[in-house]
Protein backbone atom coordinates (compact mmCIF):
# COMPACT_ATOMS: atom_id res chain seq x y z
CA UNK A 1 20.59 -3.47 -13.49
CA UNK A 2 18.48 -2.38 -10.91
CA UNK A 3 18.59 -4.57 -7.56
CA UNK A 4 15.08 -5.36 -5.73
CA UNK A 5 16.39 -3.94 -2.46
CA UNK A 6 16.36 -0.58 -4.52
CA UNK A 7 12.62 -1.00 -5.56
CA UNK A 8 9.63 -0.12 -3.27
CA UNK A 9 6.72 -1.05 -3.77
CA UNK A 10 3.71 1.15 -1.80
CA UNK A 11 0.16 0.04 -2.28
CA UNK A 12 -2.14 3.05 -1.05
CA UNK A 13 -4.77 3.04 0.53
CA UNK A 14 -8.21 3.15 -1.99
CA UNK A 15 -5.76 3.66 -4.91
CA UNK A 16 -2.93 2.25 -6.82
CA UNK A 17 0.38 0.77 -6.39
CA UNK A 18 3.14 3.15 -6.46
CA UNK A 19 6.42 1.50 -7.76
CA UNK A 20 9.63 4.03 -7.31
CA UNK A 21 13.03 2.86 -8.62
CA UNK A 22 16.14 4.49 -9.51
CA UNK A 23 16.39 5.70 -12.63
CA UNK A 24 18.63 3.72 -14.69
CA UNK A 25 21.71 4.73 -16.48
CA UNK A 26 20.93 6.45 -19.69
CA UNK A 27 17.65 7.74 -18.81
CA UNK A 28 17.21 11.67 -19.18
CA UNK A 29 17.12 13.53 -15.61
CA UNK A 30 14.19 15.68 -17.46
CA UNK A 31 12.39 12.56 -17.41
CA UNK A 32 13.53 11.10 -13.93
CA UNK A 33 12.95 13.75 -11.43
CA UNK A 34 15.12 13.26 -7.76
CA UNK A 35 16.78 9.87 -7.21
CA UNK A 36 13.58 7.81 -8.19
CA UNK A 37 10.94 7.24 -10.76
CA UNK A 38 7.52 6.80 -9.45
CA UNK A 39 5.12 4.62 -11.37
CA UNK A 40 1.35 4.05 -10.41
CA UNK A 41 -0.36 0.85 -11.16
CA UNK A 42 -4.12 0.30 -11.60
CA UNK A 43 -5.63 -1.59 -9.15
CA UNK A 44 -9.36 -1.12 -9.49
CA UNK A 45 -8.80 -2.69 -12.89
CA UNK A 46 -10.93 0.08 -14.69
CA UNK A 47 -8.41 2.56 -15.68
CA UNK A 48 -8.68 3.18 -19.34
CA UNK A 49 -4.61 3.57 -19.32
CA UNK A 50 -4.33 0.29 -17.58
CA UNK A 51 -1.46 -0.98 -16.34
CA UNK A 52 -1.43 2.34 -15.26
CA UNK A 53 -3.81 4.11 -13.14
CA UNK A 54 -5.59 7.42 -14.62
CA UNK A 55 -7.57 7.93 -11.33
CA UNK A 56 -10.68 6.03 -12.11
CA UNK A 57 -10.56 4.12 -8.61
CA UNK A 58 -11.92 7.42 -7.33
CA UNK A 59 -15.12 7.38 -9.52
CA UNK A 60 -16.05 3.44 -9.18
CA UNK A 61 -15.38 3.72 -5.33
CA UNK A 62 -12.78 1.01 -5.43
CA UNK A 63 -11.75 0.07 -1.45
CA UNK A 64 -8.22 -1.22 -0.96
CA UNK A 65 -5.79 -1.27 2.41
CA UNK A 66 -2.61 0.84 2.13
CA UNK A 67 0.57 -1.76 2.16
CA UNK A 68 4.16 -2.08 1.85
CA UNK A 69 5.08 -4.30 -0.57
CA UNK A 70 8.54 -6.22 -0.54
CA UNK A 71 9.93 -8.24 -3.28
CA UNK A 72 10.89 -11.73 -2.95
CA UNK A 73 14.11 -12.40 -2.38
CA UNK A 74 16.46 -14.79 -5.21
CA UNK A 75 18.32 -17.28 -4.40
């Protein structure tokens, strides 16, 4: 299991939200370059791959900030 202080969470700027975690145990290191595994969110919401982004946000002119994002902590 992957703990949330391991995930990050990077929203960029005019784009999408980057989520890097480590890869898991069983996953193949072919498939999980370096020590994380970088996944980018749509978040224009008119990416034809959505949930994740194919670079559409460039095309509609979708405006964002940059942030970085934390997960709530459990209790």
């Amino acid at each position: 299991m992957v703990a949330k202080n391991d995930v990050r969470l990077t929203a960029y700027r005019d784009g999408p939200l980057l989520v890097r975690a480590p890869a898991t145990e069983g996953e193949s290191a072919l498939a999980a370059p370096g020590p994380r595994r970088p996944v980018a969110l749509c978040r224009c919401g008119k990416s034809r791959l959505w949930p994740t982004c194919d670079g559409t946000h460039k095309l509609v002119g979708f405006r964002a900030p940059a942030a970085e994002l934390r997960l709530p902590e459990s209790d």
